[in-house]
PDB file of N, CA and C in Angstrom:
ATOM      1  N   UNK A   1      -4.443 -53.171 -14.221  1.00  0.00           N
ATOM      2  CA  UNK A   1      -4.129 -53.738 -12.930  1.00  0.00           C
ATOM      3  C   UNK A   1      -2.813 -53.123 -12.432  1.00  0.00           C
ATOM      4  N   UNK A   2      -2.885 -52.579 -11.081  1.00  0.00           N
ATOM      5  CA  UNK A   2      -1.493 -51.962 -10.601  1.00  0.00           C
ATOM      6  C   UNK A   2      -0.863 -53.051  -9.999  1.00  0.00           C
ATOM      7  N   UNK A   3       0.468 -52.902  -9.868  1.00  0.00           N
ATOM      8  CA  UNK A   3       1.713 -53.535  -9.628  1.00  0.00           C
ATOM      9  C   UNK A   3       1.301 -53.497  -7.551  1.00  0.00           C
ATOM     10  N   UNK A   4       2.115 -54.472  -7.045  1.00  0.00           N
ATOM     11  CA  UNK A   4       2.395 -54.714  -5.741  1.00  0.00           C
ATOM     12  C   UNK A   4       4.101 -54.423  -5.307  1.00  0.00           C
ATOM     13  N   UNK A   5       4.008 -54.104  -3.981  1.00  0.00           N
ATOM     14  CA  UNK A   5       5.037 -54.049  -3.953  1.00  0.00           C
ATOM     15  C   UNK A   5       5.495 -54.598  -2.058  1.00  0.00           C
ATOM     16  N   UNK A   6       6.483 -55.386  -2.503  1.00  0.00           N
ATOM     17  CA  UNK A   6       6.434 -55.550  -0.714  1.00  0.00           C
ATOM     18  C   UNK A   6       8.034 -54.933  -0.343  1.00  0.00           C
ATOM     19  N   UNK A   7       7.896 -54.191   0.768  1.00  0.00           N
ATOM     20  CA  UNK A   7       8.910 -53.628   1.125  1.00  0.00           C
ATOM     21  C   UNK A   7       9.630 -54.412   2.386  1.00  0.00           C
ATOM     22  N   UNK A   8      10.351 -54.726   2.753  1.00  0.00           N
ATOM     23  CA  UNK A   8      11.033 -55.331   4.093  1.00  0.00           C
ATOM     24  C   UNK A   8      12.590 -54.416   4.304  1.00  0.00           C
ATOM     25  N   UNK A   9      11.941 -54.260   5.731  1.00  0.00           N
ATOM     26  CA  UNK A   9      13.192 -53.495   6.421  1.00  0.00           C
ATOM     27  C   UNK A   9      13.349 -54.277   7.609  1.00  0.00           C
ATOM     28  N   UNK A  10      14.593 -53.463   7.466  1.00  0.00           N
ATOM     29  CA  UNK A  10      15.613 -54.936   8.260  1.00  0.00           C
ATOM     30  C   UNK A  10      16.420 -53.692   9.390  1.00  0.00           C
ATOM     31  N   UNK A  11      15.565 -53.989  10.767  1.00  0.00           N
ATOM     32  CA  UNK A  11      15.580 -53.132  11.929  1.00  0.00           C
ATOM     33  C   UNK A  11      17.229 -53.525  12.341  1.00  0.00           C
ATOM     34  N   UNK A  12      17.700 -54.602  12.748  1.00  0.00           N
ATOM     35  CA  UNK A  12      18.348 -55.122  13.285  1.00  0.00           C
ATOM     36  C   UNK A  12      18.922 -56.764  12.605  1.00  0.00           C
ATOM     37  N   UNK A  13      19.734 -57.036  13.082  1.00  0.00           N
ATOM     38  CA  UNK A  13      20.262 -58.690  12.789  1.00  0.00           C
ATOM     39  C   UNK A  13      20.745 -58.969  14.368  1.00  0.00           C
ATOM     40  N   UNK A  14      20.797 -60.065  14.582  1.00  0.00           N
ATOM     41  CA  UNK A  14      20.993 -61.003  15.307  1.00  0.00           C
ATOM     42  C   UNK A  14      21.587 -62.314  15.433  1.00  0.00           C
ATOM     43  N   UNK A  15      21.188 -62.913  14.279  1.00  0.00           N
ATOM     44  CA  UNK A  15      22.208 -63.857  13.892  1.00  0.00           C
ATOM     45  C   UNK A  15      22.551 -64.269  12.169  1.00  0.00           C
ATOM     46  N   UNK A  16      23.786 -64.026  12.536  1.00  0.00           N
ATOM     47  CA  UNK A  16      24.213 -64.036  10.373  1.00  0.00           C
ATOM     48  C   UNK A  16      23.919 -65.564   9.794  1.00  0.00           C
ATOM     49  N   UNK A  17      23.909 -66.392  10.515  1.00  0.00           N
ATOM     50  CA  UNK A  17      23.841 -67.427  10.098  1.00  0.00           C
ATOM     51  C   UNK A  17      22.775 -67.754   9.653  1.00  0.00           C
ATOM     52  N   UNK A  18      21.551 -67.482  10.826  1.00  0.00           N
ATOM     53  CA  UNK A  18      20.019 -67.657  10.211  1.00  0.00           C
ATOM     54  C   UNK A  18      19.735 -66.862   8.708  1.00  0.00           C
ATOM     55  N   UNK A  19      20.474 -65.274   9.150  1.00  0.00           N
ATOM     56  CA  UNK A  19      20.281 -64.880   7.848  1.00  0.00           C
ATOM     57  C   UNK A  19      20.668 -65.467   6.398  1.00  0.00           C
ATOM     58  N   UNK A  20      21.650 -66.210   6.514  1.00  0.00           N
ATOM     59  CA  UNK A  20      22.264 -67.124   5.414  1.00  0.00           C
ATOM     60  C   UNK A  20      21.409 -68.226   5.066  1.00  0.00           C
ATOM     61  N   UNK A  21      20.912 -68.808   6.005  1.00  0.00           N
ATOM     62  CA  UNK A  21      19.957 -69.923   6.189  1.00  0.00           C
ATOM     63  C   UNK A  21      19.170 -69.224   5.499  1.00  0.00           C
ATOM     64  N   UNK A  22      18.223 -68.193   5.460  1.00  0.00           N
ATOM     65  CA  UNK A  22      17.010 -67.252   4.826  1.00  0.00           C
ATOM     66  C   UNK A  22      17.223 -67.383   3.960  1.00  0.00           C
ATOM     67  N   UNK A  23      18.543 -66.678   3.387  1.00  0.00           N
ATOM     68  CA  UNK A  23      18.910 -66.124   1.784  1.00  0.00           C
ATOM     69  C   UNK A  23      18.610 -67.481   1.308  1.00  0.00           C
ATOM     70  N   UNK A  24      19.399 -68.562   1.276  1.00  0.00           N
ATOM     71  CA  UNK A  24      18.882 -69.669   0.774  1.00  0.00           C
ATOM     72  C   UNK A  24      17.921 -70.147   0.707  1.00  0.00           C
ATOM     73  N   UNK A  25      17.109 -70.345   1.211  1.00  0.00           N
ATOM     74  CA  UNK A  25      15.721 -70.771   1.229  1.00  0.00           C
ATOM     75  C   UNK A  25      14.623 -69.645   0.549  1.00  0.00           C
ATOM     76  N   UNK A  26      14.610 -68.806   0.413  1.00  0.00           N
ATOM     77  CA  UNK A  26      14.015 -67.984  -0.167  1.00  0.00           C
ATOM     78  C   UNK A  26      13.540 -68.327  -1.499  1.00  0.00           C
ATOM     79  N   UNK A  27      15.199 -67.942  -2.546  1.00  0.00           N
ATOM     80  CA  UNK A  27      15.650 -68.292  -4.060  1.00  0.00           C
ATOM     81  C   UNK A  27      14.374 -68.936  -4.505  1.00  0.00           C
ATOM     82  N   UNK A  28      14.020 -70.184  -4.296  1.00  0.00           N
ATOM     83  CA  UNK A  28      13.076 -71.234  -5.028  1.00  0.00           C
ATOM     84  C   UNK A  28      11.475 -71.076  -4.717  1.00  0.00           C
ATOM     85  N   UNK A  29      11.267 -70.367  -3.546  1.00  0.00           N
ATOM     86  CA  UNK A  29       9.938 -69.300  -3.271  1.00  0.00           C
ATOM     87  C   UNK A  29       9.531 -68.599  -4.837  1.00  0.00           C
ATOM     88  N   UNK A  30      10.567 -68.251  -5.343  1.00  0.00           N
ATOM     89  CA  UNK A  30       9.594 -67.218  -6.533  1.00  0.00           C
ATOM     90  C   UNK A  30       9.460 -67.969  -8.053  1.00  0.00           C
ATOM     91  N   UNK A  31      10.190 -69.568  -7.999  1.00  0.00           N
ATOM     92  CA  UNK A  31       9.978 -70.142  -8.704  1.00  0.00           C
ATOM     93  C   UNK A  31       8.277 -70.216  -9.157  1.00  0.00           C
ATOM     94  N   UNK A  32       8.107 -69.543 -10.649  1.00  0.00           N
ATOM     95  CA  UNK A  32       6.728 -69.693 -11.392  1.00  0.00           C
ATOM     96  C   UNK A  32       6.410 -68.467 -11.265  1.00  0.00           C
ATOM     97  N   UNK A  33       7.009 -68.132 -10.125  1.00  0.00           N
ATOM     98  CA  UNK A  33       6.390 -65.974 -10.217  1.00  0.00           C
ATOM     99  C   UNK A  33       7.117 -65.026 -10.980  1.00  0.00           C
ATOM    100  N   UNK A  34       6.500 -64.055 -11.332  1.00  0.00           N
ATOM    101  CA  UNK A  34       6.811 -62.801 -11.590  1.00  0.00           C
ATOM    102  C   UNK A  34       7.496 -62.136 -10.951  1.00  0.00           C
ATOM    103  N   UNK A  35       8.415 -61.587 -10.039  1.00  0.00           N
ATOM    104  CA  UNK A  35       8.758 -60.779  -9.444  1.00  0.00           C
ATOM    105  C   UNK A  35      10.545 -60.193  -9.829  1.00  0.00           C
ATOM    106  N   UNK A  36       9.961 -58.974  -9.716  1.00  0.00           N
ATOM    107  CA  UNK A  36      11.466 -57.824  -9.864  1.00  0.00           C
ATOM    108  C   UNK A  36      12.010 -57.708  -8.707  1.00  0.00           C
ATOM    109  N   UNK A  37      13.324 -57.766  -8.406  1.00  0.00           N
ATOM    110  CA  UNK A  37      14.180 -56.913  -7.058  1.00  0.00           C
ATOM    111  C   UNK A  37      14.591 -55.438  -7.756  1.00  0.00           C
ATOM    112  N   UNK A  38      13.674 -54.748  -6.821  1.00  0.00           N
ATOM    113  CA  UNK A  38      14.162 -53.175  -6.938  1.00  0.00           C
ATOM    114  C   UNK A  38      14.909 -52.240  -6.436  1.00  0.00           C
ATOM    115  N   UNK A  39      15.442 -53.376  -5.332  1.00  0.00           N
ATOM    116  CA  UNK A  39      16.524 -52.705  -4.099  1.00  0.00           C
ATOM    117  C   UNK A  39      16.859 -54.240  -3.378  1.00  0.00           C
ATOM    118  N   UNK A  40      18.274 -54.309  -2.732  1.00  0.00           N
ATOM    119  CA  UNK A  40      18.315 -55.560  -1.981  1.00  0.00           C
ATOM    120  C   UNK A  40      19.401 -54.754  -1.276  1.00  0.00           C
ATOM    121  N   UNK A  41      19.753 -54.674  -0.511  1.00  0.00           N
ATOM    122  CA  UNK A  41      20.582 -54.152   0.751  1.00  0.00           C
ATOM    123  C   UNK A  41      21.512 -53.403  -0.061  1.00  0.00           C
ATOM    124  N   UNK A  42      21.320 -52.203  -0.741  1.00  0.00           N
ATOM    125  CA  UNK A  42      22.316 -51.360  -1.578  1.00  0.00           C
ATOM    126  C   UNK A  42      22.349 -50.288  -0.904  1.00  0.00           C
ATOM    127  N   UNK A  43      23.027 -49.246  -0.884  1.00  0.00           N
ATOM    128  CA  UNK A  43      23.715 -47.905  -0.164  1.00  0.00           C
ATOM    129  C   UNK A  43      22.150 -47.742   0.042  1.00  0.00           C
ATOM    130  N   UNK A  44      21.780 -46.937   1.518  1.00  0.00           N
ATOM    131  CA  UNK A  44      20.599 -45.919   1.618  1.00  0.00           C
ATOM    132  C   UNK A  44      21.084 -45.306   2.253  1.00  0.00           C
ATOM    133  N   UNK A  45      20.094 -44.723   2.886  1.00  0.00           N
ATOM    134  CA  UNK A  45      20.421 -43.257   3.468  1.00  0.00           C
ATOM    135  C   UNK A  45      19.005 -42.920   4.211  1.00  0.00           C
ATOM    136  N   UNK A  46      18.723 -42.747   5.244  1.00  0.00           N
ATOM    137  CA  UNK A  46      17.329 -42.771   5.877  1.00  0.00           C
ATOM    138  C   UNK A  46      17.445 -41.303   6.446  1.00  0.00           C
ATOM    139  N   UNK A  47      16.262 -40.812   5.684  1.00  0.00           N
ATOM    140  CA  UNK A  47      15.583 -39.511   5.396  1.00  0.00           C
ATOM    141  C   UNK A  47      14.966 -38.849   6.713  1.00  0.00           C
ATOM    142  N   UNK A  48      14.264 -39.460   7.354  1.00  0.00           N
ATOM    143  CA  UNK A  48      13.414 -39.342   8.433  1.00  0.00           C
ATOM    144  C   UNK A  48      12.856 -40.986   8.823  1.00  0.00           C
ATOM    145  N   UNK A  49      12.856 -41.179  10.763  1.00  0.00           N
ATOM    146  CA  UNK A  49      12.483 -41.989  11.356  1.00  0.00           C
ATOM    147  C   UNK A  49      13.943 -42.898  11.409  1.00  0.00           C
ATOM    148  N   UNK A  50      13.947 -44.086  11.680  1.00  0.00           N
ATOM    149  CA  UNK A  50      14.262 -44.828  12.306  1.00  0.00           C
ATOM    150  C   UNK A  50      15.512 -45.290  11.290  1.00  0.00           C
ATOM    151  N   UNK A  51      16.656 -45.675  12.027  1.00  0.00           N
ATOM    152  CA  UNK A  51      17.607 -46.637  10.995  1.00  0.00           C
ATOM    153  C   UNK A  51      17.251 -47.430  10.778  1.00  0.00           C
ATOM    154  N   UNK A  52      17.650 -47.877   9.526  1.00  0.00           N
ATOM    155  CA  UNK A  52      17.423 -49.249   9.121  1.00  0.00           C
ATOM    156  C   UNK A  52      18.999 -50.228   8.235  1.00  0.00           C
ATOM    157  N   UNK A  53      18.921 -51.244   8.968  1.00  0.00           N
ATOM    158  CA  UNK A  53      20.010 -52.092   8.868  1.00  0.00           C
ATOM    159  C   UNK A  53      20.119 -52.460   7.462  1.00  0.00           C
ATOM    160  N   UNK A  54      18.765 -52.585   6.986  1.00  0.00           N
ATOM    161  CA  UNK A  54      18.953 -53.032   5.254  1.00  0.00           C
ATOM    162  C   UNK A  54      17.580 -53.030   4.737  1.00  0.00           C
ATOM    163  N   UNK A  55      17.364 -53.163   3.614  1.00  0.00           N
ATOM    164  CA  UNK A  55      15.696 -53.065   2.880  1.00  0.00           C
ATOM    165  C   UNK A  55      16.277 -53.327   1.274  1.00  0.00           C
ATOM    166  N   UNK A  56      14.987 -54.049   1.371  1.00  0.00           N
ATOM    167  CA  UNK A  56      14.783 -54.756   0.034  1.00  0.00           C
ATOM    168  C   UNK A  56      13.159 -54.496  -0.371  1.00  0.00           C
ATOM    169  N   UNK A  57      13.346 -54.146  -1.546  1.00  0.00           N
ATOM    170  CA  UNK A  57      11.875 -53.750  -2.436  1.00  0.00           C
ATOM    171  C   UNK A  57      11.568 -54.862  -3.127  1.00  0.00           C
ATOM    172  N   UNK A  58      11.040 -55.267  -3.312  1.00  0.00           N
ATOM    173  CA  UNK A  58       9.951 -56.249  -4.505  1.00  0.00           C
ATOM    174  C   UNK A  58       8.710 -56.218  -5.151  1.00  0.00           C
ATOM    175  N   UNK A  59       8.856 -56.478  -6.637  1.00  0.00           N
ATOM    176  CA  UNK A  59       7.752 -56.136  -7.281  1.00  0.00           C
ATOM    177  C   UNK A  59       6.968 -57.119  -7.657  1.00  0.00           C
ATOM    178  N   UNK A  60       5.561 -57.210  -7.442  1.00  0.00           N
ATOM    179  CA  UNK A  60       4.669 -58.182  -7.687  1.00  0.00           C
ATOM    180  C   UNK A  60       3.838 -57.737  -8.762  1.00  0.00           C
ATOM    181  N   UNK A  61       3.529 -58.728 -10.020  1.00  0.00           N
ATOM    182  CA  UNK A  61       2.229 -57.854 -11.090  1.00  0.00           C
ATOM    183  C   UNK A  61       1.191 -57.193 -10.412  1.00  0.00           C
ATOM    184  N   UNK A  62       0.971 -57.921  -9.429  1.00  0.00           N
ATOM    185  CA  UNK A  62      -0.615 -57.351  -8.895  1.00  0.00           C
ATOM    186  C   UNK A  62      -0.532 -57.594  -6.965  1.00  0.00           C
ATOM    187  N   UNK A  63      -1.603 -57.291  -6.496  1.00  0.00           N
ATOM    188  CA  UNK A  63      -1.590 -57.727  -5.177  1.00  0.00           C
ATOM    189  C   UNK A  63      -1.739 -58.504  -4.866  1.00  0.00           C
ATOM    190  N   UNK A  64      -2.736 -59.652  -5.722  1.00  0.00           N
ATOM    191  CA  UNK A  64      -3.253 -60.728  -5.327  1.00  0.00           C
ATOM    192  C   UNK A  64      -2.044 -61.990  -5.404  1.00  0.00           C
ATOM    193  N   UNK A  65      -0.674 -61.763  -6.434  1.00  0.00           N
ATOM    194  CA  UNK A  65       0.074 -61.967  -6.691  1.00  0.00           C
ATOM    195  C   UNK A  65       1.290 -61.909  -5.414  1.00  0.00           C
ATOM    196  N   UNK A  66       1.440 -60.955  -5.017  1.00  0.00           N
ATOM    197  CA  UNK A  66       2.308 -60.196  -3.903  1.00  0.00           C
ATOM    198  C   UNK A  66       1.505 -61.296  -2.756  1.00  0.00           C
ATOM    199  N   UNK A  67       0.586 -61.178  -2.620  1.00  0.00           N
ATOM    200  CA  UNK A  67      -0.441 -61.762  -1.186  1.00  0.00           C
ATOM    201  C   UNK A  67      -0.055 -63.629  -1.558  1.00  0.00           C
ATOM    202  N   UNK A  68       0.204 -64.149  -2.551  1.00  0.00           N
ATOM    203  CA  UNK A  68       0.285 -65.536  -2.924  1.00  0.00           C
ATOM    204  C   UNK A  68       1.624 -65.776  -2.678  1.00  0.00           C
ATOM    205  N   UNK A  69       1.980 -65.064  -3.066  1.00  0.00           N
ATOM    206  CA  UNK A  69       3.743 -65.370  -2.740  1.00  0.00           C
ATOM    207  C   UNK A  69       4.233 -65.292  -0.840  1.00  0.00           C
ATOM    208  N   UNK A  70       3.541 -63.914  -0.576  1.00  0.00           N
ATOM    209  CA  UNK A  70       4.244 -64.294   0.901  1.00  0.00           C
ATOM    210  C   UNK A  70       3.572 -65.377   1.874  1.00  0.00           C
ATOM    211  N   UNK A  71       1.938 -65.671   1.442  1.00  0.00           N
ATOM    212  CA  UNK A  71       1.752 -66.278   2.053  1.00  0.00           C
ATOM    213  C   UNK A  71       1.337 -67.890   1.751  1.00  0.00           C
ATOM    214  N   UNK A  72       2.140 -68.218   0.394  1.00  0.00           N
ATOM    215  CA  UNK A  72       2.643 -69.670   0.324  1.00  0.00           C
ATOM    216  C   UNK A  72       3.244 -70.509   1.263  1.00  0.00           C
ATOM    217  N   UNK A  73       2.885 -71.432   1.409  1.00  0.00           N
ATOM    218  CA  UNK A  73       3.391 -72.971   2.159  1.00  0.00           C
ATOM    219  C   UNK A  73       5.242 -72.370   2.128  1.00  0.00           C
ATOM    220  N   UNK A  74       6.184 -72.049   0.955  1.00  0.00           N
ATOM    221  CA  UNK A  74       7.324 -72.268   0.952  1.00  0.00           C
ATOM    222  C   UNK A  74       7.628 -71.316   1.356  1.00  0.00           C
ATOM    223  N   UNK A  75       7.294 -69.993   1.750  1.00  0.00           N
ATOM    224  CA  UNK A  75       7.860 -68.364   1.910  1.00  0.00           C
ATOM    225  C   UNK A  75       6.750 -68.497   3.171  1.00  0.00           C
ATOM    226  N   UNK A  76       5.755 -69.197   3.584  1.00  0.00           N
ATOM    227  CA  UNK A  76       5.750 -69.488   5.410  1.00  0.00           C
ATOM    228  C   UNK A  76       6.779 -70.184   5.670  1.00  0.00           C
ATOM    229  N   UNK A  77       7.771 -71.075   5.258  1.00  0.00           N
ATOM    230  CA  UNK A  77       8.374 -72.186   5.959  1.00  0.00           C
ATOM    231  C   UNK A  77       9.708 -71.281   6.355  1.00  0.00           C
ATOM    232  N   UNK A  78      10.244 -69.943   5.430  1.00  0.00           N
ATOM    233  CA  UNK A  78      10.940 -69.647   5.644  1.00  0.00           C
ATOM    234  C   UNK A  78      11.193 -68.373   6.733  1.00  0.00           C
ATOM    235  N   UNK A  79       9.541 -67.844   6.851  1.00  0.00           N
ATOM    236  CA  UNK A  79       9.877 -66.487   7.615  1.00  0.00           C
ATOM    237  C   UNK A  79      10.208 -66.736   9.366  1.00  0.00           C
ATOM    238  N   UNK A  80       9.725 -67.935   9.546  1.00  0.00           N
ATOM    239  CA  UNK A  80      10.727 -67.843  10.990  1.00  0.00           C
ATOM    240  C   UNK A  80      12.127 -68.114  10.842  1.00  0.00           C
ATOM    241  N   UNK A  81      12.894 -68.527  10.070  1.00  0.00           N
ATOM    242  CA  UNK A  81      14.530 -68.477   9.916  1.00  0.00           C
ATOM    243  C   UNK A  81      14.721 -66.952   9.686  1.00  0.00           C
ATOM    244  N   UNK A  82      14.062 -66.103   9.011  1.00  0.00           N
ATOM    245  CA  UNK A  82      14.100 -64.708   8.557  1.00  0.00           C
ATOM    246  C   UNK A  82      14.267 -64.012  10.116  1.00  0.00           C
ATOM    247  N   UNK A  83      13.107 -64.256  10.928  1.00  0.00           N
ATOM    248  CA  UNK A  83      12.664 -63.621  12.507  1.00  0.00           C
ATOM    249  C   UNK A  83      13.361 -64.258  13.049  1.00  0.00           C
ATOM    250  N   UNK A  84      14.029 -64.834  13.073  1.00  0.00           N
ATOM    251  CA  UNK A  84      15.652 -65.465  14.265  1.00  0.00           C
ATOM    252  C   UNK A  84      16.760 -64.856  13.697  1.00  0.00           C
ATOM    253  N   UNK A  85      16.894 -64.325  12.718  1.00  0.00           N
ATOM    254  CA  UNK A  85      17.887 -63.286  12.312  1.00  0.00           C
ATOM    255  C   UNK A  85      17.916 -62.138  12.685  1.00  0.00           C
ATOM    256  N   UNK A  86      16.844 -61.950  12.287  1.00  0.00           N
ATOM    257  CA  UNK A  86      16.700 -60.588  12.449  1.00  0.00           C
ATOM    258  C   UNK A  86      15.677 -59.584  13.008  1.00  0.00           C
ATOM    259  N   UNK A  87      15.279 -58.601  13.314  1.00  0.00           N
ATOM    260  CA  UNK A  87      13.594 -57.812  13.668  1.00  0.00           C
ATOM    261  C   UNK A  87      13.822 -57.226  12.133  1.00  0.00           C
ATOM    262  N   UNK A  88      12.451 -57.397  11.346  1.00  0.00           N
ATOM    263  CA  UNK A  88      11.972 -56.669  10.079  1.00  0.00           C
ATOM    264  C   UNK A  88      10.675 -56.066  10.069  1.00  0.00           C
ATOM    265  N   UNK A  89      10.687 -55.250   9.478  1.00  0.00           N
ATOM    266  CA  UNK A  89       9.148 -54.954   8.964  1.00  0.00           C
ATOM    267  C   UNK A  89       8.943 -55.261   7.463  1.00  0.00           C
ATOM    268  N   UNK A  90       7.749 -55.998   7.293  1.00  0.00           N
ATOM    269  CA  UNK A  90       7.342 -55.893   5.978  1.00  0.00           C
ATOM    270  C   UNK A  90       6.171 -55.948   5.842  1.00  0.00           C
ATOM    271  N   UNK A  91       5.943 -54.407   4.326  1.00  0.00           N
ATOM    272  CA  UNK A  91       4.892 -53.698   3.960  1.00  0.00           C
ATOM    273  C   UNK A  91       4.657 -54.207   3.038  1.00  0.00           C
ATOM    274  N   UNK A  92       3.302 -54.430   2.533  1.00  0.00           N
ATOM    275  CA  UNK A  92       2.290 -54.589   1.223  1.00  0.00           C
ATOM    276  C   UNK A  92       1.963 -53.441   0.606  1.00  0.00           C
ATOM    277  N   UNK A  93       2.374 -52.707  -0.810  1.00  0.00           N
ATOM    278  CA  UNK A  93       1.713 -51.510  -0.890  1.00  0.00           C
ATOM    279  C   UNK A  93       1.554 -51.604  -2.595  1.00  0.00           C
ATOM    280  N   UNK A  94       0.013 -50.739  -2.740  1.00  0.00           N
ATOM    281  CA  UNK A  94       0.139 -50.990  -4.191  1.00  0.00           C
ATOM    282  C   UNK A  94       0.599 -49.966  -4.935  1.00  0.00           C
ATOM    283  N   UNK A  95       0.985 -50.271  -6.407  1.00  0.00           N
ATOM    284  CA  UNK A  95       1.179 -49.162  -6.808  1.00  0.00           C
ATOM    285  C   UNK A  95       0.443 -48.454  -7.916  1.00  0.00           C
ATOM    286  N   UNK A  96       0.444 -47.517  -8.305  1.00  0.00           N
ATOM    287  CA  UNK A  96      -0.177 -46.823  -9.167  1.00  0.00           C
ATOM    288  C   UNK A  96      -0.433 -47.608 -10.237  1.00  0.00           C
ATOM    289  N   UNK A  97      -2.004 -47.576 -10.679  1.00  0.00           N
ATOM    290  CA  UNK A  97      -2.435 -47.974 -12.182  1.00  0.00           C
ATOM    291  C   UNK A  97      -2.068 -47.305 -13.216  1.00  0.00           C
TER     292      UNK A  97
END
């Protein structure tokens, strides 16, 4: 079974506070899961396309795993405090078996 991975980039912020509000609420989302941080807003450097304000990687065992987590009752309650912070994108991608 290959690994998941969700990527979120962080276009812009808007308000720091919501973002603070996020960070907190998040934490207890991965309570019972599996998941690695493989990047959380550390030095980048964007290669080609668009800046990006910040990005964070995450690793899920599997997809079906990755797909349970974002779209739980507690990690829905939080992504509109996330989208009043900020414009993000976030990708689902799997990875190699």
């Amino acid at each position: 079974m290959a690994s998941a991975y969700i990527v979120f980039i962080r276009e812009s912020s808007v308000d720091g506070d919501a973002l603070a509000r996020y960070s907190s609420l998040v934490p207890p989302t991965f309570a019972g899961r599996s998941v690695k941080f493989h990047a959380a807003y550390g030095r980048q450097e964007v290669l080609e396309g668009p800046e990006a304000d910040g990005v964070v990687v995450l690793e899920f065992e599997s997809w079906d795993e990755a797909k349970s987590w974002y779209g739980s009752p507690e990690y829905q309650a939080a992504i509109p405090v996330r989208q009043g912070g900020a414009s993000f994108r976030a990708i689902l991608v799997e990875g190699k078996a």
